[in-house]
Each structure stands twice: as C-alpha cells, then as structure tokens.
C-alpha atoms as a PDB file:
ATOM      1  CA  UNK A   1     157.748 181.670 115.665  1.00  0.00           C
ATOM      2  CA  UNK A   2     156.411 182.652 118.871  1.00  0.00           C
ATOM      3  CA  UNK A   3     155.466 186.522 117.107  1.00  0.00           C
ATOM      4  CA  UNK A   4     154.077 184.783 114.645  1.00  0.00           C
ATOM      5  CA  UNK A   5     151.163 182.224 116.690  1.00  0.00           C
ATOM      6  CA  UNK A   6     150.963 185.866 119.061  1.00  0.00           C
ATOM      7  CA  UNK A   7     149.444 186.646 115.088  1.00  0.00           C
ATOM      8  CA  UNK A   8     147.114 183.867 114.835  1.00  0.00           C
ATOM      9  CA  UNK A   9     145.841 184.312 118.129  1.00  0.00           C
ATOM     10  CA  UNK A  10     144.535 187.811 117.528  1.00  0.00           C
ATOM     11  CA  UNK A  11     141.964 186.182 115.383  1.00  0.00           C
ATOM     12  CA  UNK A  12     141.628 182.350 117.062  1.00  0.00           C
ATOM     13  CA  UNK A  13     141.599 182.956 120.400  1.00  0.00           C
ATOM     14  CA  UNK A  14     138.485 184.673 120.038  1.00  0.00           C
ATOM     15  CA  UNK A  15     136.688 181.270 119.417  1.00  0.00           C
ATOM     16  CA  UNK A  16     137.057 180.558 123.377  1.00  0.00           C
ATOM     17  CA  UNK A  17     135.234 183.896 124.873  1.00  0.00           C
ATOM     18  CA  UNK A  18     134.289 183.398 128.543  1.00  0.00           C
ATOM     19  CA  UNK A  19     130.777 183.873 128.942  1.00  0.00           C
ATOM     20  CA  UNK A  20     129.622 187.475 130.294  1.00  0.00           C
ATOM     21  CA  UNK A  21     126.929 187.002 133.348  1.00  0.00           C
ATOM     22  CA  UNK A  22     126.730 183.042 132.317  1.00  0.00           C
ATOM     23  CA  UNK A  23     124.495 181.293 135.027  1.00  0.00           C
ATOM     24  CA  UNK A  24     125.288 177.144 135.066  1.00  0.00           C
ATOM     25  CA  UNK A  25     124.906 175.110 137.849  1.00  0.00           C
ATOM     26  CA  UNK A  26     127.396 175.206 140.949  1.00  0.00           C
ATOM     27  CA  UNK A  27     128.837 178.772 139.284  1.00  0.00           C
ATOM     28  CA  UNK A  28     128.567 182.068 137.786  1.00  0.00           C
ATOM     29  CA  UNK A  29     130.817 183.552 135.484  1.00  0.00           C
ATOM     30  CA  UNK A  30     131.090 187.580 134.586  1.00  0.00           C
ATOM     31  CA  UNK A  31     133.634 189.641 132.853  1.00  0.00           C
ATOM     32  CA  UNK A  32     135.257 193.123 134.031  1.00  0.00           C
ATOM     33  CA  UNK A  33     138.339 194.445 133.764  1.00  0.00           C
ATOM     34  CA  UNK A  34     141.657 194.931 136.197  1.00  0.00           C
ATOM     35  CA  UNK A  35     143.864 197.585 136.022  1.00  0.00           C
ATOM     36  CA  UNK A  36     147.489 196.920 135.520  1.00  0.00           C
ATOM     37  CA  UNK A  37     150.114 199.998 135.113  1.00  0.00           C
ATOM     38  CA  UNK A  38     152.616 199.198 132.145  1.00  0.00           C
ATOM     39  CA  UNK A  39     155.756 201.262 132.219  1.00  0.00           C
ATOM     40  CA  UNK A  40     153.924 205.277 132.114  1.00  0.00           C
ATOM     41  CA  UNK A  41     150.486 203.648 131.488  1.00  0.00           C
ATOM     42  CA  UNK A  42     147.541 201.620 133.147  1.00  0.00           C
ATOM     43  CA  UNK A  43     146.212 199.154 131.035  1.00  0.00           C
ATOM     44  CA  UNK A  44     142.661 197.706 131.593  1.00  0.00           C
ATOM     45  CA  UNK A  45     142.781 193.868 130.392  1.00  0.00           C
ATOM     46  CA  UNK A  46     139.667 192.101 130.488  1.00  0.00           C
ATOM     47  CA  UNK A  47     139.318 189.666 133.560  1.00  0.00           C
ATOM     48  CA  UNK A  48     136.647 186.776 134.027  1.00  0.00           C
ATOM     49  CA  UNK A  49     135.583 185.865 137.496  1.00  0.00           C
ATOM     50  CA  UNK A  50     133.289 182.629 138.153  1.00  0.00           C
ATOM     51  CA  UNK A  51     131.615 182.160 141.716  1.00  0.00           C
ATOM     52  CA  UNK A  52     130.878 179.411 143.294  1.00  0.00           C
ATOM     53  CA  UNK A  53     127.125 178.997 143.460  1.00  0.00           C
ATOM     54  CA  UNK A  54     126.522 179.472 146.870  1.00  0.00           C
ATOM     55  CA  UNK A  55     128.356 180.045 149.894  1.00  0.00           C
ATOM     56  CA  UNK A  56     131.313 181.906 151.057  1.00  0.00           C
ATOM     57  CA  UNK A  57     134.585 180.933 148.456  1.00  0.00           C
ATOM     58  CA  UNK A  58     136.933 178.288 149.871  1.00  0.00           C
ATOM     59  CA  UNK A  59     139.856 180.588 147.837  1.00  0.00           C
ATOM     60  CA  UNK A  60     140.850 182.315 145.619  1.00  0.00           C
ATOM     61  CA  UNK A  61     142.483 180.678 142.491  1.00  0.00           C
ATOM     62  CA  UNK A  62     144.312 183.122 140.297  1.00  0.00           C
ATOM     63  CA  UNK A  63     144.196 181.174 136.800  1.00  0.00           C
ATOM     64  CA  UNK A  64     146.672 182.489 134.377  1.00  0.00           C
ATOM     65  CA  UNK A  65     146.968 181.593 130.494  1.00  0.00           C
ATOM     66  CA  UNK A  66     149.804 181.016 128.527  1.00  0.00           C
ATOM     67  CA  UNK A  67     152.046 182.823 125.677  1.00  0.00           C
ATOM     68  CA  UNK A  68     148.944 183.280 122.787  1.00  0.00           C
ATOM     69  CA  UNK A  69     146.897 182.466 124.594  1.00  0.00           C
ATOM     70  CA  UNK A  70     143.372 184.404 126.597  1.00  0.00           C
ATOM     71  CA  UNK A  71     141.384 183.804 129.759  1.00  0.00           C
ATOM     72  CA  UNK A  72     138.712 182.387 127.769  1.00  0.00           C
ATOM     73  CA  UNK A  73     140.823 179.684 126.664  1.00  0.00           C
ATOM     74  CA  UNK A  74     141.265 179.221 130.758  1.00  0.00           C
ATOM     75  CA  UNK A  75     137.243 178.264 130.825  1.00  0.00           C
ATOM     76  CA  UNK A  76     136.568 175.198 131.284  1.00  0.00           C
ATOM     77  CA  UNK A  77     139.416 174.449 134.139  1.00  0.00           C
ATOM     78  CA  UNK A  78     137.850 177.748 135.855  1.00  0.00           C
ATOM     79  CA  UNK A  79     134.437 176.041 136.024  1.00  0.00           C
ATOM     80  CA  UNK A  80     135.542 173.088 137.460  1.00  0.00           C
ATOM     81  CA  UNK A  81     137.367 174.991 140.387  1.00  0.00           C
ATOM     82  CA  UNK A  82     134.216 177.719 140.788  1.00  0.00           C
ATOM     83  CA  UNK A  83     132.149 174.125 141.125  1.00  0.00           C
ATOM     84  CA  UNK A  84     134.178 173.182 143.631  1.00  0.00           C
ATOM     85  CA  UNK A  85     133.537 176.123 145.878  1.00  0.00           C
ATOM     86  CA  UNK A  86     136.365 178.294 144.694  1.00  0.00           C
ATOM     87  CA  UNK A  87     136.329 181.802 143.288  1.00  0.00           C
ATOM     88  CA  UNK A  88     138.493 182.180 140.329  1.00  0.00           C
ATOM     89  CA  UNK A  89     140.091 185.163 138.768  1.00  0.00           C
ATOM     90  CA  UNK A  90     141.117 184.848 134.920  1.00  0.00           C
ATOM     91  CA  UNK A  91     142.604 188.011 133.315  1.00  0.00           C
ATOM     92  CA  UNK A  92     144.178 188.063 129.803  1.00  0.00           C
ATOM     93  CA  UNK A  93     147.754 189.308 129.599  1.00  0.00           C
ATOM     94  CA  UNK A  94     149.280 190.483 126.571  1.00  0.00           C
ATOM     95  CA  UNK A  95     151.495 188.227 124.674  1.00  0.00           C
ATOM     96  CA  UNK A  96     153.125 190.720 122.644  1.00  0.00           C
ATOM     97  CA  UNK A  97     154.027 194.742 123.509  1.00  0.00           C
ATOM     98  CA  UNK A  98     156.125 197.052 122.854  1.00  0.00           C
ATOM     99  CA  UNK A  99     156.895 197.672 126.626  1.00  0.00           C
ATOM    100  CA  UNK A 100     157.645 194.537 127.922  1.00  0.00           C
ATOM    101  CA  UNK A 101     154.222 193.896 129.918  1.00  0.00           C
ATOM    102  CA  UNK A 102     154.107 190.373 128.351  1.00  0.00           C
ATOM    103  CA  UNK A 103     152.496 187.071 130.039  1.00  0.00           C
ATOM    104  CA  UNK A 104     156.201 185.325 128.819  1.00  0.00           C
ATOM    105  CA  UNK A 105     159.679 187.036 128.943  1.00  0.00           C
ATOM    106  CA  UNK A 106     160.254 188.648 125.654  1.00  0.00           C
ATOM    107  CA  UNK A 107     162.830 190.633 126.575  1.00  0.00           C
ATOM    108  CA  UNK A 108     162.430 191.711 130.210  1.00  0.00           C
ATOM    109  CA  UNK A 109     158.612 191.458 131.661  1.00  0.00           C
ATOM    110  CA  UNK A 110     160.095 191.709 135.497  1.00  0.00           C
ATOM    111  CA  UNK A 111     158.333 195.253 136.451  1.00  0.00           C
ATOM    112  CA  UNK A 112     155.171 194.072 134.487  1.00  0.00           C
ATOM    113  CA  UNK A 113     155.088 190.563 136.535  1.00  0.00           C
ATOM    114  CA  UNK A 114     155.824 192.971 139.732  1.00  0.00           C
ATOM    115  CA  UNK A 115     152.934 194.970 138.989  1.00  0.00           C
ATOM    116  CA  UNK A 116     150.805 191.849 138.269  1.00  0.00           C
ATOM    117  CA  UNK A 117     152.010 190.082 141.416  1.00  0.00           C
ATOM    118  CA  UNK A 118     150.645 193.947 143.400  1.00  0.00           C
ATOM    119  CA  UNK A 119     146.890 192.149 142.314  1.00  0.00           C
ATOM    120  CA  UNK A 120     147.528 189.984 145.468  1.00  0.00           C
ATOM    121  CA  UNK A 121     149.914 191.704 147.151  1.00  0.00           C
ATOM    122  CA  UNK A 122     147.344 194.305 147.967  1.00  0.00           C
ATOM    123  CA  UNK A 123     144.151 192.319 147.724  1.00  0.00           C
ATOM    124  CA  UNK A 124     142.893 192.808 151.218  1.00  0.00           C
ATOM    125  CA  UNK A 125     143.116 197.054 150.667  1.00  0.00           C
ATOM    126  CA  UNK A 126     139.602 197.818 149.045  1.00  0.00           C
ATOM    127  CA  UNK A 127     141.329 200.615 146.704  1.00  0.00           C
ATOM    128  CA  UNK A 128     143.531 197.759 145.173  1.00  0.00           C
ATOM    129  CA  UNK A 129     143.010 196.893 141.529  1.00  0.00           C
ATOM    130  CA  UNK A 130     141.935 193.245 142.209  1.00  0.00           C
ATOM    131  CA  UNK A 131     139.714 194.153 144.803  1.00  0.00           C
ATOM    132  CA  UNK A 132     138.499 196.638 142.555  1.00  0.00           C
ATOM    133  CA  UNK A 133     137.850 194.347 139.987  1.00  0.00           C
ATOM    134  CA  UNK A 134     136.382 191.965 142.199  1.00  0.00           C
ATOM    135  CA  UNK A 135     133.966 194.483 143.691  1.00  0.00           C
ATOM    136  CA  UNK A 136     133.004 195.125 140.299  1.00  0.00           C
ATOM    137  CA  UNK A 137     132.538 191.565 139.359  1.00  0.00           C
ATOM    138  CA  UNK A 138     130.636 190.780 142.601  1.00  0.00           C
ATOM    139  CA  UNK A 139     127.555 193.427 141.463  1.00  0.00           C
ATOM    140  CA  UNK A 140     127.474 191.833 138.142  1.00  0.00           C
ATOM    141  CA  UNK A 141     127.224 188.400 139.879  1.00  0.00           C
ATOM    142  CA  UNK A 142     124.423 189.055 142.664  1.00  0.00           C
ATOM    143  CA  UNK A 143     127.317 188.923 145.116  1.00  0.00           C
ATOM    144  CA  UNK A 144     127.390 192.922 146.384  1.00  0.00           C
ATOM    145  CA  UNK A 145     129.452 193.311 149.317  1.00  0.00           C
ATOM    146  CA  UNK A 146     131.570 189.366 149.927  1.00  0.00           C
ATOM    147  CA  UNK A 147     134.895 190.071 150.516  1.00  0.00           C
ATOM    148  CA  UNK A 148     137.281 188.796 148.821  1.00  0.00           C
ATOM    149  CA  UNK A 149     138.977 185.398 150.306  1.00  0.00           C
ATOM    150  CA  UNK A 150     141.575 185.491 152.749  1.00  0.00           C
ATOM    151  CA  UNK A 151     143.394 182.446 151.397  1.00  0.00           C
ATOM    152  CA  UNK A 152     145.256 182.132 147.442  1.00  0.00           C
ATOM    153  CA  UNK A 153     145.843 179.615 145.059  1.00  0.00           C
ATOM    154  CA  UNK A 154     148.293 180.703 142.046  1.00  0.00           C
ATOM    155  CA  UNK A 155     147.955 178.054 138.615  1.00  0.00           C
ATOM    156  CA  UNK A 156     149.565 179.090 135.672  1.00  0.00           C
ATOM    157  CA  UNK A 157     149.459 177.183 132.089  1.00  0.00           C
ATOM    158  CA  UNK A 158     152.953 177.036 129.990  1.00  0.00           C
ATOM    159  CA  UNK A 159     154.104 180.511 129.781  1.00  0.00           C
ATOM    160  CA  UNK A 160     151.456 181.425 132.771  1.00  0.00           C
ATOM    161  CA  UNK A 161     153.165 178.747 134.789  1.00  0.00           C
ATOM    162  CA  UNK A 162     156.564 180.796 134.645  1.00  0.00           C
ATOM    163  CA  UNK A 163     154.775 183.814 135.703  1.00  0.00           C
ATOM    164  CA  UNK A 164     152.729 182.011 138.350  1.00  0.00           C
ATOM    165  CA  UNK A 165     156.095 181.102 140.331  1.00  0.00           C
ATOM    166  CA  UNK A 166     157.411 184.506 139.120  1.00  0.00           C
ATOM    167  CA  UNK A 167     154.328 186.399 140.879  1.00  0.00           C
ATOM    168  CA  UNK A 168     154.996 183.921 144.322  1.00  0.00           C
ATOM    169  CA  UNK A 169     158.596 184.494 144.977  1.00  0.00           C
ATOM    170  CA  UNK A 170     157.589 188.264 144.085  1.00  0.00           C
ATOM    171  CA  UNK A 171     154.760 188.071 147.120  1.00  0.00           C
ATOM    172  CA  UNK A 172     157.888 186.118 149.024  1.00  0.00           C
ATOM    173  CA  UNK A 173     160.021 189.524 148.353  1.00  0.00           C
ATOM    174  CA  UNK A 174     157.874 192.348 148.518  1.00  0.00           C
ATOM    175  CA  UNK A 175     154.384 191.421 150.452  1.00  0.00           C
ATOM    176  CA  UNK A 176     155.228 189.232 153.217  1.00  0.00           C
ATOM    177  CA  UNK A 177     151.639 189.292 154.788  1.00  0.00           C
ATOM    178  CA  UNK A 178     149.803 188.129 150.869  1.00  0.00           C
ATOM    179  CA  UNK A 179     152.566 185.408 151.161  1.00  0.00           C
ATOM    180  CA  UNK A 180     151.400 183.917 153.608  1.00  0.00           C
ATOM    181  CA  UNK A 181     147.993 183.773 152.301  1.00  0.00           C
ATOM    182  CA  UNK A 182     149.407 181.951 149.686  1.00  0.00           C
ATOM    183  CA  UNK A 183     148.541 178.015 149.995  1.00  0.00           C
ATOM    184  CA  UNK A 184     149.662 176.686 147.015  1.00  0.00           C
ATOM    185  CA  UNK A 185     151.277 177.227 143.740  1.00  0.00           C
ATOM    186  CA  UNK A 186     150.051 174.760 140.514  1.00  0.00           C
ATOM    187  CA  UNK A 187     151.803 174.246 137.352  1.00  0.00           C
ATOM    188  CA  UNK A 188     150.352 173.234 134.244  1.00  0.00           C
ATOM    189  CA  UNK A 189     152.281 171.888 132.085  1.00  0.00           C
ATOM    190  CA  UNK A 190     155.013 175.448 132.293  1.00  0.00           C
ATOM    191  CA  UNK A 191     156.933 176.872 130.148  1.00  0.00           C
ATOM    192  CA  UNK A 192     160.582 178.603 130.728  1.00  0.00           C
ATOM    193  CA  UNK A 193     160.988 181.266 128.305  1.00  0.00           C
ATOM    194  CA  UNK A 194     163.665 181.173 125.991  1.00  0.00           C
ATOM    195  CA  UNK A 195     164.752 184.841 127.595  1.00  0.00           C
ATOM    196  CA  UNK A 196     165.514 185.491 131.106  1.00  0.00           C
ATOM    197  CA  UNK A 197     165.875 183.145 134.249  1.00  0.00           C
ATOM    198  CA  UNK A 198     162.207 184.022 136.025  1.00  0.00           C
ATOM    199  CA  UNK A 199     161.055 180.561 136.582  1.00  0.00           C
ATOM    200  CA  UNK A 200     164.357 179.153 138.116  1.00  0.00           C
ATOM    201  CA  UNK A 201     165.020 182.391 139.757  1.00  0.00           C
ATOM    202  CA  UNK A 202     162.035 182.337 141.171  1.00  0.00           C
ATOM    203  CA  UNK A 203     162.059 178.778 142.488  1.00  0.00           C
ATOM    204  CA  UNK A 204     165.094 179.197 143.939  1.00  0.00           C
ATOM    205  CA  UNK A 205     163.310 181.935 146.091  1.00  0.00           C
ATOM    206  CA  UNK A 206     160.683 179.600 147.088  1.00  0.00           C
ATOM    207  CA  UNK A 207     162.910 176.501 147.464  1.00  0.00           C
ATOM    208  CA  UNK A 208     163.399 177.269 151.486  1.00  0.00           C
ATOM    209  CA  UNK A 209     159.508 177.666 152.417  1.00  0.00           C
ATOM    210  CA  UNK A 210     157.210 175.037 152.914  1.00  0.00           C
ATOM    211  CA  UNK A 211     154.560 176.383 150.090  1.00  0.00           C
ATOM    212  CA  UNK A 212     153.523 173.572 147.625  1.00  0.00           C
ATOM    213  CA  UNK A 213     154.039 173.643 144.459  1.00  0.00           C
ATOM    214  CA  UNK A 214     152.258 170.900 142.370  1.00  0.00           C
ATOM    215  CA  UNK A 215     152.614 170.281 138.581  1.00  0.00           C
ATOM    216  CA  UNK A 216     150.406 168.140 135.955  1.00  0.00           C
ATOM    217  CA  UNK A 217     153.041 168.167 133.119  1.00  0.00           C
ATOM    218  CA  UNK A 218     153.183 166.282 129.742  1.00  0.00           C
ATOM    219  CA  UNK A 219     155.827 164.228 128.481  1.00  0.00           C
ATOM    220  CA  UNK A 220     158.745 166.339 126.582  1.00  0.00           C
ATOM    221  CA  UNK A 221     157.807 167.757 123.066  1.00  0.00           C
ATOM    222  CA  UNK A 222     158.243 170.575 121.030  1.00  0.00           C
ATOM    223  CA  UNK A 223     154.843 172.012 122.105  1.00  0.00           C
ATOM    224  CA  UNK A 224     155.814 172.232 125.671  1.00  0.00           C
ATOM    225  CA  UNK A 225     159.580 173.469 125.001  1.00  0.00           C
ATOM    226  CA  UNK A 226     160.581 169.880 125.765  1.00  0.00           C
ATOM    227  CA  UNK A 227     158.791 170.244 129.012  1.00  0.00           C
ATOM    228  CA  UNK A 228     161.579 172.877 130.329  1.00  0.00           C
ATOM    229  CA  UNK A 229     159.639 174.446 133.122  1.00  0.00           C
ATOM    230  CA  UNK A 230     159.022 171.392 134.558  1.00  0.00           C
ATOM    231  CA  UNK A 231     162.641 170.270 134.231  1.00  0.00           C
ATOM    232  CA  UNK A 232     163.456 173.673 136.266  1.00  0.00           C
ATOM    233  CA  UNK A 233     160.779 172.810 139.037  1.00  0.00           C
ATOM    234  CA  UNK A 234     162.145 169.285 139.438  1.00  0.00           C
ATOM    235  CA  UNK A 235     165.793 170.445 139.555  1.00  0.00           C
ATOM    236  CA  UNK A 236     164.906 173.275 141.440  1.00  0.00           C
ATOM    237  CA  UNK A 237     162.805 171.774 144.545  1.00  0.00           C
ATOM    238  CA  UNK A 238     164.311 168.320 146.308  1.00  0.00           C
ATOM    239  CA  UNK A 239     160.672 167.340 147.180  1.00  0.00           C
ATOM    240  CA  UNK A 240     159.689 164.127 146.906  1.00  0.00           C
ATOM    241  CA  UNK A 241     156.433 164.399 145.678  1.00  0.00           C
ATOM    242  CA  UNK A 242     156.039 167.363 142.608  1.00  0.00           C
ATOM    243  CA  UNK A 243     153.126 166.459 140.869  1.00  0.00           C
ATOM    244  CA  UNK A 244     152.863 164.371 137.865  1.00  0.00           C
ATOM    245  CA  UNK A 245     153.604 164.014 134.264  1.00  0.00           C
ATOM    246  CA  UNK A 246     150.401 162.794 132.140  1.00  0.00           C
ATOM    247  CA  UNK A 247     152.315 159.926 130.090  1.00  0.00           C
ATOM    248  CA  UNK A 248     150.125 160.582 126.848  1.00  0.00           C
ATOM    249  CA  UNK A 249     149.352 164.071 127.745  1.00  0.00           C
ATOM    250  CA  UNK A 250     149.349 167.059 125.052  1.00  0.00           C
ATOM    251  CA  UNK A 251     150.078 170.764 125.951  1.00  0.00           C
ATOM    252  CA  UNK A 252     146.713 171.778 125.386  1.00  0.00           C
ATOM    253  CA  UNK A 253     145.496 169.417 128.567  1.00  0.00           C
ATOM    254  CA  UNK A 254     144.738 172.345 130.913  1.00  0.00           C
ATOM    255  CA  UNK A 255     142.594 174.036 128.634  1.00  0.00           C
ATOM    256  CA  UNK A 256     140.063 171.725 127.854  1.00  0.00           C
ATOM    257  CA  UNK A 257     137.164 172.296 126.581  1.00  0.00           C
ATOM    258  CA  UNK A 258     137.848 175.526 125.812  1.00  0.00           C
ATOM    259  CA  UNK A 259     141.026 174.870 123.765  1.00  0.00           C
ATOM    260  CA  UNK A 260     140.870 175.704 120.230  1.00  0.00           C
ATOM    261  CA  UNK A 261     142.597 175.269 116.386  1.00  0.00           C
ATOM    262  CA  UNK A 262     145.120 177.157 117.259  1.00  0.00           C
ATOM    263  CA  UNK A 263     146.736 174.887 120.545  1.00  0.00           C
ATOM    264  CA  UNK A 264     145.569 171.861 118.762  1.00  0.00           C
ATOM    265  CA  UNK A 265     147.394 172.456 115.133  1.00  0.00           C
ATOM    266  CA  UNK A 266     150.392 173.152 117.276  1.00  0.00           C
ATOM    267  CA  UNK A 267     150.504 171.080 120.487  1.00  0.00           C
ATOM    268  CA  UNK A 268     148.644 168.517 119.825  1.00  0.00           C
ATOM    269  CA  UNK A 269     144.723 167.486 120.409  1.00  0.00           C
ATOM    270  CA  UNK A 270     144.338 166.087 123.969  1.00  0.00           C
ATOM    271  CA  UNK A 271     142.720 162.889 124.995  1.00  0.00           C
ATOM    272  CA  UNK A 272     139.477 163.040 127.471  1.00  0.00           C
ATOM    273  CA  UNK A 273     141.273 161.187 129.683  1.00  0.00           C
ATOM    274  CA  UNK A 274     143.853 163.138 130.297  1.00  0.00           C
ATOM    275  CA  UNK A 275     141.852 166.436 131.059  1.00  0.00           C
ATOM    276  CA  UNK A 276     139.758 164.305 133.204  1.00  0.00           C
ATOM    277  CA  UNK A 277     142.300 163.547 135.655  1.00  0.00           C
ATOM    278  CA  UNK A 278     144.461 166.948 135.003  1.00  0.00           C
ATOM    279  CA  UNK A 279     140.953 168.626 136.575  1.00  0.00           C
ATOM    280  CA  UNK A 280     140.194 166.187 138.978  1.00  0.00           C
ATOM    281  CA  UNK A 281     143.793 166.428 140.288  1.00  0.00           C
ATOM    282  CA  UNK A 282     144.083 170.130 139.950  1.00  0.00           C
ATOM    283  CA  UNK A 283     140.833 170.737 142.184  1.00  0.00           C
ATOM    284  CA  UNK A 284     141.437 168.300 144.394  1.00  0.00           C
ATOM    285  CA  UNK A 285     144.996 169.196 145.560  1.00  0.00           C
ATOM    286  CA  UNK A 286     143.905 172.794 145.672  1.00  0.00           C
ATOM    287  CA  UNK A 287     141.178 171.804 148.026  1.00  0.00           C
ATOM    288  CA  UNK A 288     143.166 170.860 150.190  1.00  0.00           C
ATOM    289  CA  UNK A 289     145.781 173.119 150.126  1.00  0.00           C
ATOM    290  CA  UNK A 290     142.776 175.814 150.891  1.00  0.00           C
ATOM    291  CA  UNK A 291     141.408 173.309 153.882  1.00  0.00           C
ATOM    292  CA  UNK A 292     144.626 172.407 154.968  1.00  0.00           C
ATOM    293  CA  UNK A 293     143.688 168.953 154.739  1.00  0.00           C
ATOM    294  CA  UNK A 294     145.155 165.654 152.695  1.00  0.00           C
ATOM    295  CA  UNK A 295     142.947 163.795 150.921  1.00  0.00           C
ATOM    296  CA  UNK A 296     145.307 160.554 150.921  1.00  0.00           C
ATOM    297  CA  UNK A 297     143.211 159.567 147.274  1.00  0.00           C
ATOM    298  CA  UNK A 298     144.939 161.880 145.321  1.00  0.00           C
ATOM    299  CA  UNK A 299     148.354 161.446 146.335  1.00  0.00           C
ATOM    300  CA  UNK A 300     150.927 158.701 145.911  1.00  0.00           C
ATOM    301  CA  UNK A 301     149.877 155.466 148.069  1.00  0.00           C
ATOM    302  CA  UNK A 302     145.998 156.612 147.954  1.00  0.00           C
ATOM    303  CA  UNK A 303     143.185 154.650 145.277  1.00  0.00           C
ATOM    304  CA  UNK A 304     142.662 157.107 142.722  1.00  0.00           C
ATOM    305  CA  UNK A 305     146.415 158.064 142.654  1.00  0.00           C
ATOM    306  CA  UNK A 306     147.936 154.589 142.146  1.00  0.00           C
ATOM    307  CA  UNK A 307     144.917 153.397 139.893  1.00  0.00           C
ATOM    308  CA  UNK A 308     146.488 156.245 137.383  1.00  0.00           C
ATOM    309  CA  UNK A 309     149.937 155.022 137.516  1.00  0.00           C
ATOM    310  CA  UNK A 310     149.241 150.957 137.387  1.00  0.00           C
ATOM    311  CA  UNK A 311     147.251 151.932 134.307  1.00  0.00           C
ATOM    312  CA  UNK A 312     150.008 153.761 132.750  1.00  0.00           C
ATOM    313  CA  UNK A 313     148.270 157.049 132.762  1.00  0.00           C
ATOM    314  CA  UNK A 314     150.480 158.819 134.855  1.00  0.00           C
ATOM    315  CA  UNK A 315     154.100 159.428 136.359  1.00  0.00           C
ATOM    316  CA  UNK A 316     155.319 160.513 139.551  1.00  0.00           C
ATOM    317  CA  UNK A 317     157.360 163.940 139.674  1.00  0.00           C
ATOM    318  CA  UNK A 318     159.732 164.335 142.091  1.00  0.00           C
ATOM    319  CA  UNK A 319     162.802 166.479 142.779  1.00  0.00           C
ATOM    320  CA  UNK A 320     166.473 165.908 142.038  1.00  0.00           C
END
C-alpha cells in the first residue's frame, strides 16, 4: 500500500508547491537544491529555505516530510518557525528508489540517512552541500554572505520523524562537534517503518545524553501506524516529560495548511484546533531549546499548557 500512495503522490503532492522567492511578512521563502550522493550517484533534490524577516536566525530547523510526502507539504509549519526568527531548511526526499535513498526504510536507507545526516555534520565547512545550498538560497533571498547558524533544531513528520532521530544519533556517532550544536530533536506525530529498527536504534543512542526530544503525536490509528514511533520514543526515553499526544488529533496535523487530498483521504482531515496548538507548541519549545531558556507556559504546570489538558485537548507523554 505504501508503493501505491508513493503513486498518488507523484501527481498530488504537487498541489502543495513551496513558493519560489515568496515575500510575506516576518519571512522569505526560496527554492534551490542540495546535493545528496546515493550509492555511485549525487542526486540534487529540491530544498526550500524561508528566512526570518530580519535579523540574524535564532537556528536552524531542519524540517523533514514524511513517506509520500514533499517539502511543500512542510509549508505552512516552516512559516510559522521562519516567523519566529528561525531559518528553516525543507528538502524533499524520495519516497521510493531503486537504491535505497528513501525518506522511510524500504529495505535498508542507513548509508542514504548517513549521507543526509553529512548536511549537518559538515554545515560549518563552506564546501559542504548544505552550506552550499544555503549560500545559494541566501542570494536568492537578499541575504548574500549570513552564515549559516551555529545552533540546530531536527523535526521530522511520520516517516521524517524516524529519520530525524536516525540523522541525531548519526551526528552522536560520526560528528561529535555538529552534535553538540544540536538543541533539540521534535517529533511529529513519527512513524517506525515496518522494515528495519532506525528509530529505536537510534533512540537508544540518544537515550544517555541530555538532548530533548519533544513529540506532538495523535492518538493511535491506522494513519499513524497505530502511533508506533511514538510508542518507541516513550519506551525508549524514561523522561518524564515527552511531549504530547493531541487527543482528537489526525496525522495530517503537522502539515497544515499545506496538507492536501491525498493525507486527508487517508489520515484523516485535521481540526484548526489542533494545528493551532501543534504550531504554537512546536515553535515555542524550539525557542527555547535555541535560547536555552524555559518558557514555564508551554510546559506541564504553566497556563497555556494545563488550559490544553483541563479542556481535553491534550495528553501528557512521558516515558516508561
């Protein structure tokens, strides 16, 4: 089945196109590419970057998409961060190839993920693909010459979720000094794959740092696998605080605005509500993650926080 809505989002996905040198206020958004090698090739997927509109970035949030899905799909969450005075990198990944460079594990998507997780790993050297990109992206945008920022932020929706705690552990592992760049990891709504052991693998890795990792889940379903990436990060991480579960959230939350037919005849059509406070507590945490501050609102015990769960709207994750 998977193959199959990989099909229909050839032709559907193309309905949520990130705009190309789009001017709104508190961001711009352009489109480049990013080089990615892929077993004896490079590939050259496209990659959206929105800037803050003034002002040196807070961070940088890599945004990844899910299985079938595209970065456009990834809009409308991407403005709300680039408003909030963070730069944000959005590059498709391929859902389906013949090699194994997939955004979910197919098969075996490892060296892809490894190459994917070099973006960050070698951000800071000016010859690196991302800061390629970036530098690109940065003349499009007005912005010729600001460096890239010195601190991360890694979300990941469903499939993009695995890959997100996939591409930390692999910065853990191989690039010690991008690791510790890396301020916080955020799950939306993730997705195990049905092959391979990346996401609990991974978590395992990360288990004995202090990085955070957040998620804003929905309740178990068939559009979210049964919610089986978040059952890894809760079983995976004895934290007491996780994130939380939206209690009448859909998998196509984190998208938005910019969902489309496809996520919606599948997963479900989400409620305004629900992306209202998935945003609201996506950017905020990150803030502070990138300040190293808490803002005691948006966490258990704080207004906004306990106004959502004494109205039912959300649940408290926490580890095993």
């Amino acid at each position: 089945m998977r193959r199959i809505f990989a099909t229909l989002a050839l032709s559907v996905s193309l309905l949520a196109v990130a705009p190309s040198g789009a001017q709104a206020a508190g961001w711009t958004a352009v489109r480049t590419t990013v080089d990615v090698p892929c077993a004896a090739f490079t590939y050259h997927p496209a990659a959206d970057w929105y800037f803050p509109a003034t002002g040196s970035p807070r961070a940088l949030v890599y945004l990844q998409h899910g299985f079938s899905r595209s970065n456009g799909n990834m809009r409308d969450l991407a403005e709300h961060y680039a408003a909030a005075g963070f730069l944000v990198f959005a590059p498709t990944l391929p859902s389906a190839d013949i090699f194994g460079c997939t955004v979910s594990n197919l098969g075996n998507n490892n060296p892809f993920l490894n190459n994917v997780a070099a973006w960050l790993g070698t951000a800071s050297n000016p010859a690196g693909n991302l800061a390629r990109s970036h530098a690109a992206a940065a003349a499009k945008a007005g912005r010729a010459g600001q460096a890239l920022p010195a601190t991360y932020i890694i979300a990941g929706h469903s499939a993009g979720g695995e890959s997100a705690t996939y591409v930390a552990n692999r910065l853990r592992t191989a690039y010690p000094a991008a690791f510790a760049r890396l301020a916080l990891v955020q799950l939306l709504d993730p997705v195990k794959s049905v092959f391979g052991n990346n996401e609990p693998a991974a978590l395992a890795g990360l288990a004995g740092t202090a990085l955070p990792i957040l998620a804003i889940s929905s309740p178990p379903y068939l559009g979210n696998s049964n919610a089986n990436g978040t059952v890894a990060l809760t079983g995976a991480l004895d934290r007491p605080f996780l994130g939380v579960r939206l209690v009448t959230g859909c998998h196509c939350d984190a998208e938005g605005a910019s969902t489309d037919g496809l996520c919606t005849l599948v997963d479900g059509v989400p409620q305004a509500k629900n992306i209202t406070v998935l945003q609201t507590l996506a950017v905020a945490w990150a803030a502070d993650a990138a300040g190293g501050t808490t803002t005691a609102a948006y966490y258990p015990g704080g207004a906004y926080y306990q106004g959502l769960l004494t109205t039912g709207v959300v649940e408290t994750l926490s580890g095993d």
